[in-house]
Protein backbone atom coordinates (compact mmCIF):
# COMPACT_ATOMS: atom_id res chain seq x y z
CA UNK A 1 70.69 50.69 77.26
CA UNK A 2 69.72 54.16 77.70
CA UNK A 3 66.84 55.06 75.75
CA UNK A 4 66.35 58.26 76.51
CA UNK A 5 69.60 59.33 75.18
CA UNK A 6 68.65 57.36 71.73
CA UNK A 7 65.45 59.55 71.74
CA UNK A 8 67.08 62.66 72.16
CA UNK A 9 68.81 61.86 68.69
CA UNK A 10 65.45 60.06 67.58
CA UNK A 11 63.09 62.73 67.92
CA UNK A 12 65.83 65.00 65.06
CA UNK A 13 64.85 62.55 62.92
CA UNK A 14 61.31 62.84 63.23
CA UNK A 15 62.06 66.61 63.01
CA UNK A 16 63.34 66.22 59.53
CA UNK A 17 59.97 64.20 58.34
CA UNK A 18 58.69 66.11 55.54
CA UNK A 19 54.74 65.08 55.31
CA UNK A 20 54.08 67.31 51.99
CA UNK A 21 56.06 64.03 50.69
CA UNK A 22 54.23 61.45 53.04
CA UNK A 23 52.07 59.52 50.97
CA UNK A 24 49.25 57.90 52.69
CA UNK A 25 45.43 57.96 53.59
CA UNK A 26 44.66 61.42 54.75
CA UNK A 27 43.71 59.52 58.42
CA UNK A 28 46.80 58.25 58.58
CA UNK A 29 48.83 61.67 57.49
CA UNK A 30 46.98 63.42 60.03
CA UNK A 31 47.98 60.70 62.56
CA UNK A 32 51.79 60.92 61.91
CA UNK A 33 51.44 65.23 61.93
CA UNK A 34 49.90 64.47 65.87
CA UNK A 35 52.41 62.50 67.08
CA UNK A 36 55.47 64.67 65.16
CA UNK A 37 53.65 67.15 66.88
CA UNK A 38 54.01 66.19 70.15
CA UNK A 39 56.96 63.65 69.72
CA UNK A 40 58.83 64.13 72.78
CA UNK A 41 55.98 63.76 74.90
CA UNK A 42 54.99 60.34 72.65
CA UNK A 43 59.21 59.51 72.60
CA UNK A 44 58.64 59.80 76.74
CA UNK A 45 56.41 57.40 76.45
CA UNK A 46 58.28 55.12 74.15
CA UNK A 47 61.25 55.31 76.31
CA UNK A 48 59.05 54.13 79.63
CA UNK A 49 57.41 51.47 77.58
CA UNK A 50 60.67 49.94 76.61
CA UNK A 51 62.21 50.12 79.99
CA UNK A 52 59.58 48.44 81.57
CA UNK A 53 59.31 45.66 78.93
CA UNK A 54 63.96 45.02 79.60
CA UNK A 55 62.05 44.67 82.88
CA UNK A 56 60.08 41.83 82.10
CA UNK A 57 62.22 40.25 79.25
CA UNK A 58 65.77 39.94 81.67
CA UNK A 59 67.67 39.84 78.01
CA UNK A 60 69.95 42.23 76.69
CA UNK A 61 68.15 44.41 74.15
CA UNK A 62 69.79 43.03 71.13
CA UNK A 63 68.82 39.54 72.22
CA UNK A 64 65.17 40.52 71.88
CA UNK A 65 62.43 39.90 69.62
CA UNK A 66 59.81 42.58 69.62
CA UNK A 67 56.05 42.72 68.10
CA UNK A 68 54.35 46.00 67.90
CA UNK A 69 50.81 45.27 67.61
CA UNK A 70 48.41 48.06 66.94
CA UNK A 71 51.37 49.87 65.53
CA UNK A 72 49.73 52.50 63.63
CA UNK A 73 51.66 54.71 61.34
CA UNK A 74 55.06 52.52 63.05
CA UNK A 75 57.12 55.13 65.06
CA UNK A 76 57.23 53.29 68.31
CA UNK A 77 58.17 50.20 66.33
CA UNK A 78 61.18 52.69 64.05
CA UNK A 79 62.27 53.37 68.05
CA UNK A 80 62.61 49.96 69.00
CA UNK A 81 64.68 49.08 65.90
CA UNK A 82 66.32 52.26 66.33
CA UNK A 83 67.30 51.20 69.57
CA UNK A 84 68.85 48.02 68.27
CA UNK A 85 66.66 45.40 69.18
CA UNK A 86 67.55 42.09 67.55
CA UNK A 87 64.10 42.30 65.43
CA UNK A 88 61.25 44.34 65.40
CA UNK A 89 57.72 42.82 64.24
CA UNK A 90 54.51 45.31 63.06
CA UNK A 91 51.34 44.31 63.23
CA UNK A 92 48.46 46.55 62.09
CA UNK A 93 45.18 45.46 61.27
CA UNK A 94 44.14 48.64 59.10
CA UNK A 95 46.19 48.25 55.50
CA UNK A 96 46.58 51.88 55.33
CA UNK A 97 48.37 52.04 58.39
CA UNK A 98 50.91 49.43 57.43
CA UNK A 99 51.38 51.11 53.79
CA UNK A 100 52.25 54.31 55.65
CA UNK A 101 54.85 52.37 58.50
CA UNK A 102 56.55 51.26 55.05
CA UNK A 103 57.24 54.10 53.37
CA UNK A 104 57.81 55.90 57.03
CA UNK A 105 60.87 52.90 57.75
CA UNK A 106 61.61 53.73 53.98
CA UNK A 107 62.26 57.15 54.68
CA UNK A 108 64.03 57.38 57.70
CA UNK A 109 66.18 54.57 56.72
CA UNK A 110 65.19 52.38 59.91
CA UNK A 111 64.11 48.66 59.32
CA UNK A 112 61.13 46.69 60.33
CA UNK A 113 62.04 43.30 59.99
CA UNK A 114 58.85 42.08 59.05
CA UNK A 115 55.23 43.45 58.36
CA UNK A 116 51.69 41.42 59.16
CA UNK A 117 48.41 42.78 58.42
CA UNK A 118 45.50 41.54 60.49
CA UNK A 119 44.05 41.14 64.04
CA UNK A 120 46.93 39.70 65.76
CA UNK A 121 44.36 36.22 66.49
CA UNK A 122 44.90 35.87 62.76
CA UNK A 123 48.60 36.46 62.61
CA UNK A 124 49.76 34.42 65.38
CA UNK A 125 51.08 31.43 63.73
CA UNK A 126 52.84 33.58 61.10
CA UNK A 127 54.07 35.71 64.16
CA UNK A 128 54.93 32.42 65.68
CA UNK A 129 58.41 31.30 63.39
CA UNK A 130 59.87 34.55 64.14
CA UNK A 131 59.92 33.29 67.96
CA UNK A 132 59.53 36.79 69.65
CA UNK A 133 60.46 37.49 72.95
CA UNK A 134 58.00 40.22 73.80
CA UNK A 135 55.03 42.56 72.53
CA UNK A 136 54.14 46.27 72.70
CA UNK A 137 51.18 48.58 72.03
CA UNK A 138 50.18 51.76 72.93
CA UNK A 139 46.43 53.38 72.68
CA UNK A 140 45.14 49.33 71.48
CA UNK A 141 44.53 47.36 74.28
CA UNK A 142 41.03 49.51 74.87
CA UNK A 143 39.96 48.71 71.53
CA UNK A 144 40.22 44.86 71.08
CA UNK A 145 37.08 43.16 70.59
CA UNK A 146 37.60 40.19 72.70
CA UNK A 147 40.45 40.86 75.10
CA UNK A 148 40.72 36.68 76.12
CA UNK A 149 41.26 35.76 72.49
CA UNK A 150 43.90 38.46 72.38
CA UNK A 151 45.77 36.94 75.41
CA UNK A 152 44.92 33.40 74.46
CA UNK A 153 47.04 34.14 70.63
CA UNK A 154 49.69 35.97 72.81
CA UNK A 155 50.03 33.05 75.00
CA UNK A 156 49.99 30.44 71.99
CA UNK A 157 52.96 32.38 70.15
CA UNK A 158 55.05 32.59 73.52
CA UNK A 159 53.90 31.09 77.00
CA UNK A 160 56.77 33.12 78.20
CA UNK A 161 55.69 36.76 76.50
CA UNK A 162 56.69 39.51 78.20
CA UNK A 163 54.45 42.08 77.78
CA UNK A 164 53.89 45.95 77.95
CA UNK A 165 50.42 48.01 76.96
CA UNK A 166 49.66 51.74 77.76
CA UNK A 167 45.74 52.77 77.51
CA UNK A 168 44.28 55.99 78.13
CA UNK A 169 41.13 54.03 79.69
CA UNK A 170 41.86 54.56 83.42
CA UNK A 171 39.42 53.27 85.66
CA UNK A 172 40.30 54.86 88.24
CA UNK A 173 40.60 58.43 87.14
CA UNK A 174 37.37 59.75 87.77
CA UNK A 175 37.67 63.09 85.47
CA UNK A 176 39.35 60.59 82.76
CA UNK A 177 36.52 57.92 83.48
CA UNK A 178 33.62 61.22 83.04
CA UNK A 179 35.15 62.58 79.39
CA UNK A 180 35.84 58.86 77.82
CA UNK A 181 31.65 58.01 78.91
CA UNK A 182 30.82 61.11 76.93
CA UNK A 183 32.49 60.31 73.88
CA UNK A 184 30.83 56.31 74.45
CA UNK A 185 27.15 57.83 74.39
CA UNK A 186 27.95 59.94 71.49
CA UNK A 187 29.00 56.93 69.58
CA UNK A 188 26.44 55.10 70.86
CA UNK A 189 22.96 57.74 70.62
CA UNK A 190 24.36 60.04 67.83
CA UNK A 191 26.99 58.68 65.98
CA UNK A 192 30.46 60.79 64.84
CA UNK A 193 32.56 62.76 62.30
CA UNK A 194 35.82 62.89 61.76
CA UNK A 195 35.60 66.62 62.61
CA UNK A 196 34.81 65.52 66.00
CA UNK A 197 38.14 65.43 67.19
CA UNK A 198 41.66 65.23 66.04
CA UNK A 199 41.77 61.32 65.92
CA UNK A 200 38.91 60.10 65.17
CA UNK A 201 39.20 58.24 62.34
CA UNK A 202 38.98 57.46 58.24
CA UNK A 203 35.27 57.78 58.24
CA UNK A 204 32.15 59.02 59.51
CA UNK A 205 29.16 56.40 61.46
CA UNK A 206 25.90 56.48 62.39
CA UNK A 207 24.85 55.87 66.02
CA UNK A 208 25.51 52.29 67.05
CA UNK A 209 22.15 52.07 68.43
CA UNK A 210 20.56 52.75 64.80
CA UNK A 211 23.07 50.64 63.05
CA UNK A 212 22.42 47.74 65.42
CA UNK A 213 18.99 48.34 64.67
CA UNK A 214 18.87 48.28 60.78
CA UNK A 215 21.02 45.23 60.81
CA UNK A 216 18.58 43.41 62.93
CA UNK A 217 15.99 44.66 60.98
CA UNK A 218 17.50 43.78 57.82
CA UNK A 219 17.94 40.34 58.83
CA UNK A 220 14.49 39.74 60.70
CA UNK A 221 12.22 41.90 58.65
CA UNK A 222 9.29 39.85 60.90
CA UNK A 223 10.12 41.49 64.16
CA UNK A 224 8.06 44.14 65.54
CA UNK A 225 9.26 47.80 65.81
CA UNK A 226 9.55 47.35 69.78
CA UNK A 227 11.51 43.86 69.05
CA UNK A 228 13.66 45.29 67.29
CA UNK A 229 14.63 47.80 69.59
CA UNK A 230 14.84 45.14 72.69
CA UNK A 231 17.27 43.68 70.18
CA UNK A 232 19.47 46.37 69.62
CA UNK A 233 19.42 47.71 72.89
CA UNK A 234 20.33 44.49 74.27
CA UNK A 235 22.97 44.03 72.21
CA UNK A 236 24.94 46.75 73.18
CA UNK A 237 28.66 45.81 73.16
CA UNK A 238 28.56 43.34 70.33
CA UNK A 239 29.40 43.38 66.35
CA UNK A 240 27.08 41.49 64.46
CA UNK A 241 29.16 37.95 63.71
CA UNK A 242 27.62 37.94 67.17
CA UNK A 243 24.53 39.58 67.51
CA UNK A 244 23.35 37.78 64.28
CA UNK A 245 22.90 33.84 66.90
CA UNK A 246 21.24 36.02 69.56
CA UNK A 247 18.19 37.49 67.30
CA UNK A 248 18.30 33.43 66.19
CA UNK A 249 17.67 32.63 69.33
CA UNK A 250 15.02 35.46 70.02
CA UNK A 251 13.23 34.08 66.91
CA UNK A 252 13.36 30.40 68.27
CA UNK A 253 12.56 30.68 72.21
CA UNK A 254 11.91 34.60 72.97
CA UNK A 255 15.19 34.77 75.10
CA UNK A 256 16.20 38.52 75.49
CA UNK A 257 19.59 39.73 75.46
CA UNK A 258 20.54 42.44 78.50
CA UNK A 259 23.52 43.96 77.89
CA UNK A 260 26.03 43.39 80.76
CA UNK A 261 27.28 47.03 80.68
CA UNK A 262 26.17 50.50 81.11
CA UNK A 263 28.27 52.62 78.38
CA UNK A 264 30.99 50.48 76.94
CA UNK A 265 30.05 49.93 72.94
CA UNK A 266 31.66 49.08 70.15
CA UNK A 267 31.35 49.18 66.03
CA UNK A 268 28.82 46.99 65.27
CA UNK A 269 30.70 45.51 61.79
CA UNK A 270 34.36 45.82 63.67
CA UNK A 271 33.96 45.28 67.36
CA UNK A 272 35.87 48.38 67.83
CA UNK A 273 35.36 49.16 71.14
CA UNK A 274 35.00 52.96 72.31
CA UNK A 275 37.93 53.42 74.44
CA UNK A 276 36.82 50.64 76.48
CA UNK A 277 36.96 51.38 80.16
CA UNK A 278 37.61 47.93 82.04
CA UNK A 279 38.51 47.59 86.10
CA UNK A 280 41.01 46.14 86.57
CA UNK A 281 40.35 43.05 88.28
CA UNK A 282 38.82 42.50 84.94
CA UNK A 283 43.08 42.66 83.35
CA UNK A 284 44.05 41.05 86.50
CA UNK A 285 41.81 37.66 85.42
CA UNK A 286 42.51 37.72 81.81
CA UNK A 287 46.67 37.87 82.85
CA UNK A 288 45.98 35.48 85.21
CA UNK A 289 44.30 33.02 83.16
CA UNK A 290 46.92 32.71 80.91
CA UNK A 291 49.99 32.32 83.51
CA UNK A 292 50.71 36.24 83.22
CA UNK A 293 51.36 38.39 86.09
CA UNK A 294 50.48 41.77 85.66
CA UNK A 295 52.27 44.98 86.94
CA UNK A 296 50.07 48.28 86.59
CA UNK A 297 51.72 51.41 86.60
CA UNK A 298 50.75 55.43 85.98
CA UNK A 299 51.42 56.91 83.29
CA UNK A 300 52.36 61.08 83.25
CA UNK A 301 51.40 64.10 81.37
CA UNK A 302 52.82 65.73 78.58
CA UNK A 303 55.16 68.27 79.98
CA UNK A 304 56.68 69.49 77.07
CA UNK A 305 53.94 72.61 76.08
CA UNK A 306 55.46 75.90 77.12
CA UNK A 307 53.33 77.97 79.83
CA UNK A 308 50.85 77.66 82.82
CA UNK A 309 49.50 74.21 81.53
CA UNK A 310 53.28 73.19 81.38
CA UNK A 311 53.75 73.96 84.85
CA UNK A 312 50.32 72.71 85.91
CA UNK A 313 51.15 69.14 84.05
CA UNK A 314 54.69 69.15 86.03
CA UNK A 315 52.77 69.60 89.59
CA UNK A 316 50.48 66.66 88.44
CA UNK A 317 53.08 64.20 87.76
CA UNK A 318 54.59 65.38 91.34
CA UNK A 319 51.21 64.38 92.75
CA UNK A 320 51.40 61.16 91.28
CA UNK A 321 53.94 60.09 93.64
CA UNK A 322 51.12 60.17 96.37
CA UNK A 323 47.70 59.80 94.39
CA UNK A 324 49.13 57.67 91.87
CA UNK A 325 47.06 55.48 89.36
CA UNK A 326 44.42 58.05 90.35
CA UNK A 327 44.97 60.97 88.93
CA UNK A 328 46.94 59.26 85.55
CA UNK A 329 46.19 60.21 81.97
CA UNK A 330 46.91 56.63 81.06
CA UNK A 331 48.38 53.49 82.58
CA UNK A 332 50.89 50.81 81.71
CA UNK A 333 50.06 47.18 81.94
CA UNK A 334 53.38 45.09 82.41
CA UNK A 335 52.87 41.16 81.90
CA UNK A 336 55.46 38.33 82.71
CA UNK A 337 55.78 34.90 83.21
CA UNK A 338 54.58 33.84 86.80
């Protein structure tokens, strides 16, 4: 199958989207305008995603049963079907998000065989009867609460999963690793906008630290001021479903939480991480516990842009070939069978 041919003719389609008629949440409008925007850089990525995952499957394409989880607005999902996979599965835990892959498969006349709202831990037994073969997400894996739950469901709807995830969260690009920390003590110390950047979401938050805080305090009006703030500092990294047992336990024996992090945090009502950054011993385990091998590849910059950064981007993804993982915007995570 050559999918970079079938994104050649992919990408005109995307062309012809008219978003004046796209109607969905603004977030998820201004989404879709990003990636049309730069939809041969995204297609690139598309294309390498589904090469590596024929890679791990060892099934002809339209043998294969595909879940897109994290899909978003549902483009790389519309490839895959596009491509002629045997069925295509999105799963999207925002409602908004799946609302807008509908009338996106709607318009450009491309089927998703089958739509599930939720966490993918929730979904996996509907997931299940559809017997896929594989699953796919890009920009997701960073964001998952509890990355062994996610693993655990993918191993409980197929032992045999093959598997392929891109995340911007490199460890081991230091410049990448400096700019994602920044954006984690905003969200942490001052909270954000959506006029912070481009993507960053339906709605503005407070900083995690004084949400933590009022919800602790909310909950345990008894505690002292400097309780309170052991509390929510210590519970750094943690929505409240689970902060709610620890302050229980502070109340019953005095035990203080330490947060087992410097700068990773999440939404405190979600678990939303902020572009989690994880080593990757830490991916190497979680595969590994649930009889996955993992594969971890770069990933490339967008050479597409006309001009100096063009040319600067092309000499990068030369370099790769000797600095590799290390100088990556992103990564992919391949997972098979051992």
């Amino acid at each position: 199958m050559n999918f970079q041919h079938q994104a050649k003719s992919f990408s005109v389609l995307l062309e012809g989207i008219d978003l004046k008629v796209f109607q969905a949440a603004p977030y998820c409008k201004k989404y879709l305008g990003h990636l049309l925007g730069h939809r041969n850089y995204y297609l690139d990525m598309y294309v390498a995603v589904l090469e590596k995952l024929l890679m791990q499957c060892h099934k002809p394409v339209a043998e294969i049963c595909v879940i897109d989880t994290g899909a978003g607005n549902g483009v790389l999902s519309l490839f895959a079907s596009y491509c002629g996979f045997k069925s295509v599965l999105l799963n999207e835990i925002d409602p908004h998000f799946v609302e807008a892959a509908r009338q996106l498969s709607h318009q450009l006349q491309i089927p998703i065989n089958a739509y599930f709202t939720g966490d993918l831990i929730d979904c996996q037994d509907a997931i299940r009867q559809w017997q896929p073969d594989a699953i796919i997400g890009t920009d997701m894996i960073e964001h998952i609460y509890d990355p062994f739950l996610f693993f655990n469901a993918i191993r409980n709807i197929n032992p045999k999963m093959a598997s392929v995830f891109t995340t911007g969260s490199n460890p081991a690009n230091p410049f990448k690793v400096y700019r994602l920390k920044q954006l984690q003590k905003k969200d942490e110390w001052e909270g954000g906008q959506p006029a912070d950047i481009l993507l960053f979401g339906h709605e503005s938050h407070p900083a995690y630290f004084i949400w933590r805080k009022k919800l602790i305090r909310e909950y345990a009006d008894s505690l002292s001021e400097a309780d309170t703030k052991m509390l929510a500092l210590g519970t750094r990294g943690r929505k409240w479903t689970d902060i709610q047992p620890i302050v229980d336990t502070y109340l019953q024996n005095g035990n203080e939480p330490v947060a087992d992090h410097s700068n990773n945090t999440c939404h405190p009502i979600t678990g939303s991480w902020t572009e989690r950054l994880l080593p990757f011993s830490f991916y190497r385990d979680i595969y590994t516990r649930n009889g996955f091998e993992l594969k971890i590849d770069p990933g490339f910059y967008n050479v597409h842009k006309k001009g100096l950064k063009a040319m600067f981007r092309k000499a990068l993804n030369r370099s790769a070939r000797i600095f590799g993982i290390r100088i990556a915007p992103f990564i992919f995570l391949s997972g098979g069978r051992k």
